[in-house]
N, C-alpha and C. Protein backbone atom coordinates (compact mmCIF):
# COMPACT_ATOMS: atom_id res chain seq x y z
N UNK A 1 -12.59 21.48 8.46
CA UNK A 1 -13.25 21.91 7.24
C UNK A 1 -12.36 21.61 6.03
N UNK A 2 -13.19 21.21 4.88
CA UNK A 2 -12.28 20.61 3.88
C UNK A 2 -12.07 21.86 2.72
N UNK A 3 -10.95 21.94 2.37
CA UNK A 3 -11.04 23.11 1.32
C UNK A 3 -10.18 22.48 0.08
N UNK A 4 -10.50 23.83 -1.17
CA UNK A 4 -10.18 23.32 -2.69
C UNK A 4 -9.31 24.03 -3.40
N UNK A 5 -8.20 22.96 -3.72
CA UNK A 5 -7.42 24.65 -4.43
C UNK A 5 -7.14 24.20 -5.68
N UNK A 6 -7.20 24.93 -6.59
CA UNK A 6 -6.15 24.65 -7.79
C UNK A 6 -5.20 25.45 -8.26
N UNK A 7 -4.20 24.41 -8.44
CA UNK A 7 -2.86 24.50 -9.15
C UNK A 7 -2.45 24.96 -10.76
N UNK A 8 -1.61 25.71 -10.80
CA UNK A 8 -1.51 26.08 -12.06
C UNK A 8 -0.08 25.73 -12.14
N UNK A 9 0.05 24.71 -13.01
CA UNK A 9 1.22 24.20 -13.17
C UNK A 9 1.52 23.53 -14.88
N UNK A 10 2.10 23.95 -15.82
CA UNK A 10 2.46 23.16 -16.37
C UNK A 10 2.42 21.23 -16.85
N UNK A 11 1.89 20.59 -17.92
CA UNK A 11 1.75 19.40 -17.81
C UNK A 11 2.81 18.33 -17.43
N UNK A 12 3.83 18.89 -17.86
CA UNK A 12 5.18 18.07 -17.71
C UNK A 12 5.39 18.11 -16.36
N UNK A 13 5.51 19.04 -15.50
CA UNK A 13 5.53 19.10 -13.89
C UNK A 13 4.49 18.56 -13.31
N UNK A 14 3.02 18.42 -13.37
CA UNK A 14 1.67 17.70 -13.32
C UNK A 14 2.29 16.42 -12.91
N UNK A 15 2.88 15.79 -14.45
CA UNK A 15 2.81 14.32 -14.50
C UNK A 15 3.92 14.36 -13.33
N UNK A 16 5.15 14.36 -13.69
CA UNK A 16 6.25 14.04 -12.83
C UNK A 16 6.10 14.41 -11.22
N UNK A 17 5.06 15.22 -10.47
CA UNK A 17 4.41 15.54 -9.01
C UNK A 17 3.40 14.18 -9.13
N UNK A 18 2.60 13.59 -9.79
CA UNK A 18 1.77 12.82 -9.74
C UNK A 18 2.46 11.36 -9.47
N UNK A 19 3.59 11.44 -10.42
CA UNK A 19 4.15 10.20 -10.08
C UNK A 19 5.05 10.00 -9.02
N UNK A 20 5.42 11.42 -8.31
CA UNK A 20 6.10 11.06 -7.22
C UNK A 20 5.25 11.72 -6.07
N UNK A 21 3.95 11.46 -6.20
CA UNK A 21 3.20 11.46 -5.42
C UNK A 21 3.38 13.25 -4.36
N UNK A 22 3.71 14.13 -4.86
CA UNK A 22 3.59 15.11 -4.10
C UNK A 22 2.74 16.44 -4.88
N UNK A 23 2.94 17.75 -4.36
CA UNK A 23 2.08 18.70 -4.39
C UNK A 23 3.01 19.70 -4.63
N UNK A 24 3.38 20.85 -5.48
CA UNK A 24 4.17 21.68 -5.50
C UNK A 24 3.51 23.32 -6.94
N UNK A 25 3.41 23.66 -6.06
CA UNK A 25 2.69 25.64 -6.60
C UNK A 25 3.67 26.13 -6.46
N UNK A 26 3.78 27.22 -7.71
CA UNK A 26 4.68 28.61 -6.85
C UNK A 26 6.14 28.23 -7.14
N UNK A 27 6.37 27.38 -8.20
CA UNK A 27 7.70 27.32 -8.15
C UNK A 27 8.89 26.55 -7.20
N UNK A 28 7.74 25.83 -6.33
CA UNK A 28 8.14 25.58 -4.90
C UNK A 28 7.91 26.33 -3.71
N UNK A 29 7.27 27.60 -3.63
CA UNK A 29 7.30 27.96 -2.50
C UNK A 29 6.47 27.55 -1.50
N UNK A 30 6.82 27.87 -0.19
CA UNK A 30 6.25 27.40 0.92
C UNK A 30 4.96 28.16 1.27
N UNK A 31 4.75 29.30 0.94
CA UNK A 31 3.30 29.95 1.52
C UNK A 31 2.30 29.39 1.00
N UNK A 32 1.84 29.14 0.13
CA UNK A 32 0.37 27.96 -0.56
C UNK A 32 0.70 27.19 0.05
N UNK A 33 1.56 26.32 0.54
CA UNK A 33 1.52 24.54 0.84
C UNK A 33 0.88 24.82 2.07
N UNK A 34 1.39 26.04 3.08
CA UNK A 34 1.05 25.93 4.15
C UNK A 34 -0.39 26.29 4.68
N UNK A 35 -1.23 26.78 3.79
CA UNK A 35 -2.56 26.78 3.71
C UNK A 35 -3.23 25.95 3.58
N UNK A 36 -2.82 24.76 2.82
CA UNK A 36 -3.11 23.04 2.91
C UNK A 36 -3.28 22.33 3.55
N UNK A 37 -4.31 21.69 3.94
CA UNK A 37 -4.69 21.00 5.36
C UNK A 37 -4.67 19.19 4.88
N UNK A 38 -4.17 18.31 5.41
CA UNK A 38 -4.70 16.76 4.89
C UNK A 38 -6.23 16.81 4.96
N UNK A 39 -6.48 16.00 3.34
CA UNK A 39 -8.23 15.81 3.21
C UNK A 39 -8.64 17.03 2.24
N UNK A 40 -7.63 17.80 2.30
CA UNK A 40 -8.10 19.00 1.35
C UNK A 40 -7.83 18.56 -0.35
N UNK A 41 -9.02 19.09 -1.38
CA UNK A 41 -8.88 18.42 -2.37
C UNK A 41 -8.12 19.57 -3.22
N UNK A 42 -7.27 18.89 -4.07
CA UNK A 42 -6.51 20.08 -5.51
C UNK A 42 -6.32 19.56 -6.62
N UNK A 43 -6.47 20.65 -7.54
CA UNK A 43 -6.79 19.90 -9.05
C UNK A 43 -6.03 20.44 -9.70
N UNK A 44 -5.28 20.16 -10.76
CA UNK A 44 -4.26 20.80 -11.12
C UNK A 44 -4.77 21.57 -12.97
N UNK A 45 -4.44 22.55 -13.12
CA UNK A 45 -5.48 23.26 -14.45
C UNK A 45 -3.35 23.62 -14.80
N UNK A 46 -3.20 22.83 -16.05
CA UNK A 46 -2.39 23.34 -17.29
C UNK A 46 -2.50 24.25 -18.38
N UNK A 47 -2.23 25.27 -18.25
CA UNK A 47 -2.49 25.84 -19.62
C UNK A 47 -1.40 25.57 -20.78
N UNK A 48 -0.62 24.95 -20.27
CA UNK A 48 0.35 24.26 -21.68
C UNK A 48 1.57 23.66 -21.26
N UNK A 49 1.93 22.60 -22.25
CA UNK A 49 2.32 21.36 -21.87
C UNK A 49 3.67 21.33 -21.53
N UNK A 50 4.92 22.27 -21.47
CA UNK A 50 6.01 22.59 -20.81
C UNK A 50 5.94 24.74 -20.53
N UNK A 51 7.00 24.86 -20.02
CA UNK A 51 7.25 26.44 -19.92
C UNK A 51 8.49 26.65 -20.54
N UNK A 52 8.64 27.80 -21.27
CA UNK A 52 7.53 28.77 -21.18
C UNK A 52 6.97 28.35 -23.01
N UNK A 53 7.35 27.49 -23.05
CA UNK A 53 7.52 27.18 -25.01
C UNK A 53 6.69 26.27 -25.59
N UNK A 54 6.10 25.61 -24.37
CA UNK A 54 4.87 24.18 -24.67
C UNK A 54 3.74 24.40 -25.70
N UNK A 55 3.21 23.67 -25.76
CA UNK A 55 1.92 23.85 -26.91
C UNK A 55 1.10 24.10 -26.02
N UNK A 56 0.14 24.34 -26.41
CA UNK A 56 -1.37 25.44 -25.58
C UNK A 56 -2.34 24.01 -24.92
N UNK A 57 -2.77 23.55 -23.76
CA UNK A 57 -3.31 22.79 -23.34
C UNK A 57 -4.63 23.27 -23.14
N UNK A 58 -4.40 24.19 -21.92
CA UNK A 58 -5.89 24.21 -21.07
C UNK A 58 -6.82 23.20 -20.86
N UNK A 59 -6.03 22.41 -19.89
CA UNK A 59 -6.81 21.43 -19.17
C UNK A 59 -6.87 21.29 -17.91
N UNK A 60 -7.63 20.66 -17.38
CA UNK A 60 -7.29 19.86 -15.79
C UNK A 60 -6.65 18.94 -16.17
N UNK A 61 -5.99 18.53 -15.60
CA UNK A 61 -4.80 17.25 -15.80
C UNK A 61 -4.42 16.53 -14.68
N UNK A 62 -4.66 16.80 -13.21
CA UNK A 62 -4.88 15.78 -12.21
C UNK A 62 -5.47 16.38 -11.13
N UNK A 63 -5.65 15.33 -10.26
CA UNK A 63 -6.65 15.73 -9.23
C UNK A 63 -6.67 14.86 -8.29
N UNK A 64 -6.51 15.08 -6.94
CA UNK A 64 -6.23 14.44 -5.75
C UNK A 64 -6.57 14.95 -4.46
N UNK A 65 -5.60 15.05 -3.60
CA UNK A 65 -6.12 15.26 -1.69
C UNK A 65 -4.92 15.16 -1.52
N UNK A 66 -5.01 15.96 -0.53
CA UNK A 66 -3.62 16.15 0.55
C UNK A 66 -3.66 14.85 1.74
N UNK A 67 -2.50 14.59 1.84
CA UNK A 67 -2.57 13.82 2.44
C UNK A 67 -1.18 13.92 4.27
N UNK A 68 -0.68 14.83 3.73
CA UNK A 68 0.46 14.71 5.13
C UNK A 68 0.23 16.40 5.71
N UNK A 69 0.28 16.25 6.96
CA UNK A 69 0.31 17.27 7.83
C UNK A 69 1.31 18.74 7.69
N UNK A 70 2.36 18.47 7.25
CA UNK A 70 3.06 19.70 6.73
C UNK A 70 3.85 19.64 5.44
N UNK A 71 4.09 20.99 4.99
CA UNK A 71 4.87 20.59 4.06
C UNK A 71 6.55 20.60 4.31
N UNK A 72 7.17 20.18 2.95
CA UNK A 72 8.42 19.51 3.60
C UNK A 72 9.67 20.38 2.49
N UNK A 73 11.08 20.56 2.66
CA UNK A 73 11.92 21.25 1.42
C UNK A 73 12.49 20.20 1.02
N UNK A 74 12.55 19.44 -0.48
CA UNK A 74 13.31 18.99 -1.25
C UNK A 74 14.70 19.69 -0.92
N UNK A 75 15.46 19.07 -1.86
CA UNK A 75 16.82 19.13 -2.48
C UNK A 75 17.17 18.76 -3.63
N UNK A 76 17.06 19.53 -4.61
CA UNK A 76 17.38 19.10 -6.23
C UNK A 76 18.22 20.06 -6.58
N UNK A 77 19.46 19.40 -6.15
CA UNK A 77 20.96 20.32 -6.42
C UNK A 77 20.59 21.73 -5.86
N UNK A 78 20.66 22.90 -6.93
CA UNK A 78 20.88 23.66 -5.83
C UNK A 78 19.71 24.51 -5.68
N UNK A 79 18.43 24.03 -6.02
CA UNK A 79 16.70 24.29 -6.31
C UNK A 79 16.58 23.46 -4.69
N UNK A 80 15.84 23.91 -3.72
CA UNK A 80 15.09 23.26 -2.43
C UNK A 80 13.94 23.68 -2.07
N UNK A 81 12.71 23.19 -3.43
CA UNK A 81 11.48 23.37 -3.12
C UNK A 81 10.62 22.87 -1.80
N UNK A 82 9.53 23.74 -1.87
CA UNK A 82 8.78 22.75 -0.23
C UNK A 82 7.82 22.03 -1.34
N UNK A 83 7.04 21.02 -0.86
CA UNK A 83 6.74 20.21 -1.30
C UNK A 83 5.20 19.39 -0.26
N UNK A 84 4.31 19.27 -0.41
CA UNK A 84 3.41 18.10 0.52
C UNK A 84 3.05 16.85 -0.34
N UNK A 85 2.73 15.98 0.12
CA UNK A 85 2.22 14.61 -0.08
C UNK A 85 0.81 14.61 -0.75
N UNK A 86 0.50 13.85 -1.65
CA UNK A 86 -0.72 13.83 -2.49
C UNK A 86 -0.95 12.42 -2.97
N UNK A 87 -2.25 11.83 -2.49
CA UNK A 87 -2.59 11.12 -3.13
C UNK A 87 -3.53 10.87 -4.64
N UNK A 88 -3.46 10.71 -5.62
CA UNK A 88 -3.84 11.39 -6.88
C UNK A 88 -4.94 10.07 -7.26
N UNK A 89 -5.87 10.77 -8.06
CA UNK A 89 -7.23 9.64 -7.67
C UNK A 89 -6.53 9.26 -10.10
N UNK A 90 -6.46 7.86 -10.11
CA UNK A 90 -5.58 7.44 -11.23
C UNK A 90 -6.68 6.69 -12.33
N UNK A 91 -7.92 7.06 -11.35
CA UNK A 91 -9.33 7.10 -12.56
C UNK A 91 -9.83 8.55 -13.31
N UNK A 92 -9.13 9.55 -13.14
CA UNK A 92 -8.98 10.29 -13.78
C UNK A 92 -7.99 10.48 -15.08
N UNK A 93 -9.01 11.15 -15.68
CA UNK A 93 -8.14 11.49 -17.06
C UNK A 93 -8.33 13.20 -17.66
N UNK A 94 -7.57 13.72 -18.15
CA UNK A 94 -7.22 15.20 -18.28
C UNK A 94 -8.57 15.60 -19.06
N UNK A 95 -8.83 16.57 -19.11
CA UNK A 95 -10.66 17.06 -19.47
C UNK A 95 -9.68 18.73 -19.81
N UNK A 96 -10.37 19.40 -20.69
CA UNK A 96 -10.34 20.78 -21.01
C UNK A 96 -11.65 21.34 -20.17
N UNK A 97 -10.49 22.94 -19.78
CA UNK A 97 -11.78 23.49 -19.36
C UNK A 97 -12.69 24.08 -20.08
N UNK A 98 -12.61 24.36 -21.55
CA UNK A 98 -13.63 24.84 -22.31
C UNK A 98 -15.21 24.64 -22.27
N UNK A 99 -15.80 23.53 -22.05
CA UNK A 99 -17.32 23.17 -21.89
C UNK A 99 -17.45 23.33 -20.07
N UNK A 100 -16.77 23.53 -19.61
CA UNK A 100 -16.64 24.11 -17.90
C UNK A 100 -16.78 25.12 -17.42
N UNK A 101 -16.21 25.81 -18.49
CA UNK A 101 -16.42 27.82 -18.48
C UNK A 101 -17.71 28.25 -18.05
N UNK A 102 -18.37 27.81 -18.50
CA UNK A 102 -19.83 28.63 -18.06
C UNK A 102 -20.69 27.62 -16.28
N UNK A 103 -19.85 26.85 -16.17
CA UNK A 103 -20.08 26.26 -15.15
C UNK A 103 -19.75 26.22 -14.03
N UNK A 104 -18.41 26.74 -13.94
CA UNK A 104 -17.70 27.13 -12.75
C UNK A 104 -17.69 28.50 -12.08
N UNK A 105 -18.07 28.23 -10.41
CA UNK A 105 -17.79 29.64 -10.50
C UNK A 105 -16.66 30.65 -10.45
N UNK A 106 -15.29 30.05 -10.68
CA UNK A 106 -14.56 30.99 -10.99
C UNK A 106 -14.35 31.64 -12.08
N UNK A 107 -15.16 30.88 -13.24
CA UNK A 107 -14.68 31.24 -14.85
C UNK A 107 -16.35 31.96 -15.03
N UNK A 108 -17.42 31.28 -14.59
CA UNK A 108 -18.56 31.73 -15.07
C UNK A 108 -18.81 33.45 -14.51
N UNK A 109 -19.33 34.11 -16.03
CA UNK A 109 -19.46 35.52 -15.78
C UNK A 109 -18.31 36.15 -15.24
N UNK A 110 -17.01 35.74 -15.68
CA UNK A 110 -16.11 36.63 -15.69
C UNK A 110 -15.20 36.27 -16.63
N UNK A 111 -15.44 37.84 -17.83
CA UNK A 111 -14.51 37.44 -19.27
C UNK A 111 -13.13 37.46 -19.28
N UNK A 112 -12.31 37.49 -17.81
CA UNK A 112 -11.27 37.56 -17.92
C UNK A 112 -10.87 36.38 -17.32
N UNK A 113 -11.27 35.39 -16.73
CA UNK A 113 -10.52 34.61 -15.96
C UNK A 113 -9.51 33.95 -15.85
N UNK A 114 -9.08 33.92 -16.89
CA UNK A 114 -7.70 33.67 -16.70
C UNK A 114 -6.67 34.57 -16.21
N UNK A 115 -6.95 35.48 -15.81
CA UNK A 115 -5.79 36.42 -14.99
C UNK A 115 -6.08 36.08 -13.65
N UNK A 116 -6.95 35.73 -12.84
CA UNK A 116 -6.49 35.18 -11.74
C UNK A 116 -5.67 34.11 -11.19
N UNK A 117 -5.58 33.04 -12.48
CA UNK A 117 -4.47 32.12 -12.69
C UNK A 117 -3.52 31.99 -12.57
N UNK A 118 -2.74 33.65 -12.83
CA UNK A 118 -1.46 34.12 -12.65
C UNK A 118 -0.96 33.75 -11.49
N UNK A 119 -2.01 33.90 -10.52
CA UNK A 119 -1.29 33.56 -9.19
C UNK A 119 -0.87 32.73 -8.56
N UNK A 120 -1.08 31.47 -9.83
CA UNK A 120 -0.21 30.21 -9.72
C UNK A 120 -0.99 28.74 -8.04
N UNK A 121 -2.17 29.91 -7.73
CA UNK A 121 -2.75 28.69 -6.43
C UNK A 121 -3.92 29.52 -6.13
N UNK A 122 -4.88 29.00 -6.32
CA UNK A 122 -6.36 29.83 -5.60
C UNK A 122 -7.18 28.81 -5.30
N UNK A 123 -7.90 29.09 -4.47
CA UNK A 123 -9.03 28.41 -3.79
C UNK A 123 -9.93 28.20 -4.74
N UNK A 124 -10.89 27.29 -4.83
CA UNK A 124 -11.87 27.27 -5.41
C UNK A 124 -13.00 26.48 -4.40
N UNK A 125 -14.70 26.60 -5.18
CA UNK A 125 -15.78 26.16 -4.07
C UNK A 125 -15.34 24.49 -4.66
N UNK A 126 -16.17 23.41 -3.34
CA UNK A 126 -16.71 22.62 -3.53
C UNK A 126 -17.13 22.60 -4.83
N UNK A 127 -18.02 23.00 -5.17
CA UNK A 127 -19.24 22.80 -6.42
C UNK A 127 -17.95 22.86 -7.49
N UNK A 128 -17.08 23.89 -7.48
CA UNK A 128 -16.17 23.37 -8.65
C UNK A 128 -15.51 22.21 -8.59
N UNK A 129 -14.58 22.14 -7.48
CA UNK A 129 -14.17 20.82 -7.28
C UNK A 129 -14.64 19.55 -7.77
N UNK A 130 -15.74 19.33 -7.35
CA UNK A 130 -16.84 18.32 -8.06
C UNK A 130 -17.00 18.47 -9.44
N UNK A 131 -17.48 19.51 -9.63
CA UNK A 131 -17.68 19.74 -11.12
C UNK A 131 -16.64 19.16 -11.92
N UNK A 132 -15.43 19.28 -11.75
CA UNK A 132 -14.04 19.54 -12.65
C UNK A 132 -14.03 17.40 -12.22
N UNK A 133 -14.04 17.16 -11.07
CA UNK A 133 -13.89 15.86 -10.85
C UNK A 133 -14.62 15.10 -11.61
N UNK A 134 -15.95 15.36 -11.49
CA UNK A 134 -17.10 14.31 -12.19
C UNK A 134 -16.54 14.59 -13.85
N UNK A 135 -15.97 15.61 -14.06
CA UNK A 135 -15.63 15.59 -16.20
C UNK A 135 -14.48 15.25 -16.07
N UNK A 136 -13.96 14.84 -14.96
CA UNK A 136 -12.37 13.73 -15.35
C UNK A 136 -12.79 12.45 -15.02
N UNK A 137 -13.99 12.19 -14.52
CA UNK A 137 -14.00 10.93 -14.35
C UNK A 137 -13.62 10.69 -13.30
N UNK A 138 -13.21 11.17 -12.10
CA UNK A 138 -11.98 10.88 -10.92
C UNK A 138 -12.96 10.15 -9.84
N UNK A 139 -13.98 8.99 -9.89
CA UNK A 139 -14.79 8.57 -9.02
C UNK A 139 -14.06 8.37 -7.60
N UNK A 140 -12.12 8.08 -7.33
CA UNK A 140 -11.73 8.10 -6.21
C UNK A 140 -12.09 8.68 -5.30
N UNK A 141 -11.84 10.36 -6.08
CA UNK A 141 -11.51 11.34 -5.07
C UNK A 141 -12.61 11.97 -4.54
N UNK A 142 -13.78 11.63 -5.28
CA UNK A 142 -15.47 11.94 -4.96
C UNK A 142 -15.96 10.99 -3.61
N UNK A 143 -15.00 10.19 -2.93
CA UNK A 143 -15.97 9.39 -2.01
C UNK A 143 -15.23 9.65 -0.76
């Protein structure tokens, strides 16, 4: 069964995971990665463009699929995040979620939604997934 998560990550971390092709929530931690199955799709939602001092984004900003069986610990001096493999669909382009709000069901009919965000990795349906894909344009990761 294929499942959907999105990431709450910062844009500057977005790009630099995209270009080195991996997956990283949580600061690095290992409990989200390991809920990750290959084939599973994740989209990554910025609310601003470094931490904690960035300018205000709120966007989706990439979007891809898992692609390797477990996740794995870096080594960046003395930081050893876990990390999985992602292939990132590169016909996408970053979309705000503002005209999405009333469309999704994690944001639709609930005036707070952004506090579930906090938690830095949540599931979301299919129907969002798609949704958020088809307004980036990401025709890859749709087939």
């Amino acid at each position: 069964m294929t499942n959907y998560w999105l990431g709450v990550v910062q844009r500057s971390h977005v790009d630099s995971g995209v270009r080195q092709g991996i997956v990283q929530t949580n600061h690095g931690s290992k409990a989200g990665l390991l809920r990750m199955q290959p084939g599973d799709g994740l989209v990554y939602y910025s609310p601003r463009t470094d931490h904690p001092e960035g300018a205000p984004l709120r966007e989706f900003t990439a979007i891809g699929r898992i692609t390797d069986a477990e996740p794995w610990e870096a080594t960046e001096g003395d930081r050893h995040p876990w990390r999985r493999s992602a292939d990132y669909d590169d016909t996408a382009t970053a979309t705000s979620i503002t005209p999405l709000l009333p469309l999704l069901d994690f944001t639709r009919d609930t005036p707070n939604w952004g506090y579930q965000l906090r938690r830095g990795q949540l599931p979301v349906s299919q129907h969002d997934f798609e949704m958020i894909a088809d307004a980036m344009g990401a025709a890859k990761v749709l087939r």
